[in-house]
C-alpha atoms as a PDB file:
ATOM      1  CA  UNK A   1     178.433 157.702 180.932  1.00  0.00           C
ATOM      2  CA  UNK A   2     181.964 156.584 182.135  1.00  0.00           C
ATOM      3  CA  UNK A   3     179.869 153.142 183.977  1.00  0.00           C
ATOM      4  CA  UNK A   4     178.524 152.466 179.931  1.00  0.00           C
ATOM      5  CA  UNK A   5     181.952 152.759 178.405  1.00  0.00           C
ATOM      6  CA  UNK A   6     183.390 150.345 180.888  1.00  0.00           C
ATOM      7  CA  UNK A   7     180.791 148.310 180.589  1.00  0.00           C
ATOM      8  CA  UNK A   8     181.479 148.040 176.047  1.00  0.00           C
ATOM      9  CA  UNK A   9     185.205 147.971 177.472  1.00  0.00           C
ATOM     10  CA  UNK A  10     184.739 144.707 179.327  1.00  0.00           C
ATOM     11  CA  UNK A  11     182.357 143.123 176.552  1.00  0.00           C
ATOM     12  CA  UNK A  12     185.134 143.677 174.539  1.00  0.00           C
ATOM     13  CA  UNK A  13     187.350 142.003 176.409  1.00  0.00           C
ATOM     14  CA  UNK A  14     184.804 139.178 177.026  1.00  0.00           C
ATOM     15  CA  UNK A  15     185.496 138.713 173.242  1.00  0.00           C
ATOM     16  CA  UNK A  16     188.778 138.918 172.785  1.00  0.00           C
ATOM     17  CA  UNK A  17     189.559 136.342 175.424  1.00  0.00           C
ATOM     18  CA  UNK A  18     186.629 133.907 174.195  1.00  0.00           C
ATOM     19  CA  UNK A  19     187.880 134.022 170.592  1.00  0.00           C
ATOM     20  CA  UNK A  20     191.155 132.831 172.154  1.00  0.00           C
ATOM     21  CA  UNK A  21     190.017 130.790 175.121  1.00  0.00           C
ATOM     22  CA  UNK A  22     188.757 127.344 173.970  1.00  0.00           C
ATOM     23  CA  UNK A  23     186.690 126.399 176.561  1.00  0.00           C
ATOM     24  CA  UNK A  24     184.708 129.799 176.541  1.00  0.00           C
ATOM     25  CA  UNK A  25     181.916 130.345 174.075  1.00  0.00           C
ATOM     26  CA  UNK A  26     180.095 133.615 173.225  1.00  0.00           C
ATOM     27  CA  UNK A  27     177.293 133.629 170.378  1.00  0.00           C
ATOM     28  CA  UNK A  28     177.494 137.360 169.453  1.00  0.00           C
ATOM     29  CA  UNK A  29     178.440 141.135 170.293  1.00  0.00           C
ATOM     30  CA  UNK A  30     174.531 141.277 172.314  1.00  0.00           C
ATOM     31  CA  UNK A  31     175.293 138.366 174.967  1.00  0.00           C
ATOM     32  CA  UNK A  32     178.887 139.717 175.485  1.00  0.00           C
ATOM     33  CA  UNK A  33     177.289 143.072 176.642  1.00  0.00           C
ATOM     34  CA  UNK A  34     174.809 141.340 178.786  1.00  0.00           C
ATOM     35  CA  UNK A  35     177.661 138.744 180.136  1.00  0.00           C
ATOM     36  CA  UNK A  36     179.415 141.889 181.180  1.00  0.00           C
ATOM     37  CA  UNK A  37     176.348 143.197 182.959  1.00  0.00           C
ATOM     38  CA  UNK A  38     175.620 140.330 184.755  1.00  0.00           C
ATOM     39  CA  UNK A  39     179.161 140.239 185.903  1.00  0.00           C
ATOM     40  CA  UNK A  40     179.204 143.430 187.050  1.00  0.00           C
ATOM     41  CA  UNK A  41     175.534 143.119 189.211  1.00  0.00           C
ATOM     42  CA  UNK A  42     177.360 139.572 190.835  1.00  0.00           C
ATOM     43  CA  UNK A  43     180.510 141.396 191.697  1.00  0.00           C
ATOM     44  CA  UNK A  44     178.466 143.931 193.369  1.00  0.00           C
ATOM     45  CA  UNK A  45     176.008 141.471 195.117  1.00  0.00           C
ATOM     46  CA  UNK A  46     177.102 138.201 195.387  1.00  0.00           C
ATOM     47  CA  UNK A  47     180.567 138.794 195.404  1.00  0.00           C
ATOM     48  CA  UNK A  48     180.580 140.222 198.824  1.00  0.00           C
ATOM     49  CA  UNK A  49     178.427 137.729 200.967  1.00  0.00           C
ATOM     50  CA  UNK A  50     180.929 134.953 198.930  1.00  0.00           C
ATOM     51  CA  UNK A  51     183.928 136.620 200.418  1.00  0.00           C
ATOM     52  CA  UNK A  52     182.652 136.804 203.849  1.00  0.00           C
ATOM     53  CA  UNK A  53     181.577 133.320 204.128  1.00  0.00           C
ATOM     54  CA  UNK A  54     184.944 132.008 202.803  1.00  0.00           C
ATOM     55  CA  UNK A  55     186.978 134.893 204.953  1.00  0.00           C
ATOM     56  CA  UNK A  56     188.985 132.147 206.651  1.00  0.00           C
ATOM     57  CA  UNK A  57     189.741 130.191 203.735  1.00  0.00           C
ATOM     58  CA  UNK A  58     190.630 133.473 202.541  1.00  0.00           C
ATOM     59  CA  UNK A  59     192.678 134.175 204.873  1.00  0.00           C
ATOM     60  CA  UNK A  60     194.323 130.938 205.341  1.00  0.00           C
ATOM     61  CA  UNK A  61     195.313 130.627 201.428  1.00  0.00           C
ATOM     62  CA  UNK A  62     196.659 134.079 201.922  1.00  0.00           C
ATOM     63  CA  UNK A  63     194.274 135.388 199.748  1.00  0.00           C
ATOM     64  CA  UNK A  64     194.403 133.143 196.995  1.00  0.00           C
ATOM     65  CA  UNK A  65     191.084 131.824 197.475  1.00  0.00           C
ATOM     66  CA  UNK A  66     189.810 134.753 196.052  1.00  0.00           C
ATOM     67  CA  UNK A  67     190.683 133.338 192.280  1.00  0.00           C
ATOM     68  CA  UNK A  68     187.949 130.810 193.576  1.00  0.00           C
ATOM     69  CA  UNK A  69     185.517 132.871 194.095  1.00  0.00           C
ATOM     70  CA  UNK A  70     185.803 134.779 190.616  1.00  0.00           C
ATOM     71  CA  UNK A  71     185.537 131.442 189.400  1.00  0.00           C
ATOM     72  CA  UNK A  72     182.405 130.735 191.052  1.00  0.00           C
ATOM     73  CA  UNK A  73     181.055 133.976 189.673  1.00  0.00           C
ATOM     74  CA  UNK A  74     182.138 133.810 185.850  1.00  0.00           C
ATOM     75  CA  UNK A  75     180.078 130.420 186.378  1.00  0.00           C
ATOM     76  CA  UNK A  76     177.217 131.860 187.761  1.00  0.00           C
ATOM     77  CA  UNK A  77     177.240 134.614 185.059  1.00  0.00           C
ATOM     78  CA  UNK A  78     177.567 131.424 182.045  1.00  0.00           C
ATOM     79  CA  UNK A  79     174.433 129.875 184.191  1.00  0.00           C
ATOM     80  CA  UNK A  80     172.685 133.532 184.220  1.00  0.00           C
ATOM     81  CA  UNK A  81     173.633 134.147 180.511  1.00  0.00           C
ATOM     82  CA  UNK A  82     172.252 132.554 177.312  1.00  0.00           C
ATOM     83  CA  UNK A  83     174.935 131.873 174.794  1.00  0.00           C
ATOM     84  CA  UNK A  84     177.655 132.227 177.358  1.00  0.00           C
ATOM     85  CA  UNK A  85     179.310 128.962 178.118  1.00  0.00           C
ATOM     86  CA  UNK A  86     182.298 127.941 180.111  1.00  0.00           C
ATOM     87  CA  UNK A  87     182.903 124.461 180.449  1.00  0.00           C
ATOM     88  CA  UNK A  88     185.247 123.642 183.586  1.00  0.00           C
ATOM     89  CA  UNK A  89     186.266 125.776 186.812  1.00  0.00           C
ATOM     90  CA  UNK A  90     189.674 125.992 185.270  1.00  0.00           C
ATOM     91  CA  UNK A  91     188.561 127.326 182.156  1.00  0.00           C
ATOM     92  CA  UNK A  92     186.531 130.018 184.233  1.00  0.00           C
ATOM     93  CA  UNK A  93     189.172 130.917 186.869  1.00  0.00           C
ATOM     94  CA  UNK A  94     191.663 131.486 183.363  1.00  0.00           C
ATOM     95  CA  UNK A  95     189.210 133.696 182.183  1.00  0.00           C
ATOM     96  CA  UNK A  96     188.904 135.601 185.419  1.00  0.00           C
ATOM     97  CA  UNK A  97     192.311 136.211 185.292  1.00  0.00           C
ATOM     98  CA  UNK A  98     192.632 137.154 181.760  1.00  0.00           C
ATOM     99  CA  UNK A  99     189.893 139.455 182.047  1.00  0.00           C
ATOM    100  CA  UNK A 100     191.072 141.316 184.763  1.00  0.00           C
ATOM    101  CA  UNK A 101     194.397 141.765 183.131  1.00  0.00           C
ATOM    102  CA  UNK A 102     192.346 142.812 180.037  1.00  0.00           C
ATOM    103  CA  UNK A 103     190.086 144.821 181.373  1.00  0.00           C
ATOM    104  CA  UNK A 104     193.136 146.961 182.826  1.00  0.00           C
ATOM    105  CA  UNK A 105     194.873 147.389 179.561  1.00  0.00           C
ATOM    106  CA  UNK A 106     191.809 148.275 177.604  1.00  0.00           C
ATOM    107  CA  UNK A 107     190.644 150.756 180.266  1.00  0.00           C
ATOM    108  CA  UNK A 108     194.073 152.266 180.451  1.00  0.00           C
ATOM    109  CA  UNK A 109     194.597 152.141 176.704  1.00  0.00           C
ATOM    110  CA  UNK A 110     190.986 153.693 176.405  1.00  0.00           C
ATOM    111  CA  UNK A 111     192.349 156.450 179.105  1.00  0.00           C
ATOM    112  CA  UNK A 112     189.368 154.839 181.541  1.00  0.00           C
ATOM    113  CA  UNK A 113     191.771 155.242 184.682  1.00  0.00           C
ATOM    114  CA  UNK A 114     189.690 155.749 187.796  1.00  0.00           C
ATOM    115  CA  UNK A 115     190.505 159.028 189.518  1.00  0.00           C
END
């Protein structure tokens, strides 16, 4: 139950920032739900092998390089996605970080704190 409420937390916050975000489009309330599943399947899947093929990149940009990669994923999850669209890299690696930091106040402001 807690995985489904995180899950409406983060569409929500897929909203918010695309409302604000030009660059980022999202048709409707549906394909923000499915954006945020298809996020959450790549950060479980992909997200891994992508970190340890660029581990010395990683490690080289002090970590940094890791914005790249969440990038790379919000663009995989616009090319995954109907009526998700991001246009640039930059547009998706602002969104990355704007979700995070949404994501953290929404869970924490829903009382979704892991334990």
């Amino acid at each position: 139950m807690n995985y489904i409420i995180q899950l409406l937390v983060s569409a929500l916050a897929v909203i918010i920032i695309a409302n604000f975000l030009p660059g980022v489009q999202v048709d409707n309330i549906s394909t923000a739900i499915w954006v945020a599943l298809v996020l959450s399947v790549l950060n479980l899947l992909v997200k891994p092998i992508l970190v340890i093929l660029t581990l010395p990149i990683t490690i080289f940009t002090l970590g940094i390089f890791l914005l790249v990669i969440n990038a790379i994923i919000i663009n995989m999850a616009a090319y995954l996605t109907s009526g998700f669209s991001v246009s640039s890299l930059w547009v998706a690696l602002l969104f990355s970080l704007l979700l995070s930091v949404l994501q953290s106040l929404l869970s924490s402001l829903f009382g979704l704190e892991k334990k």
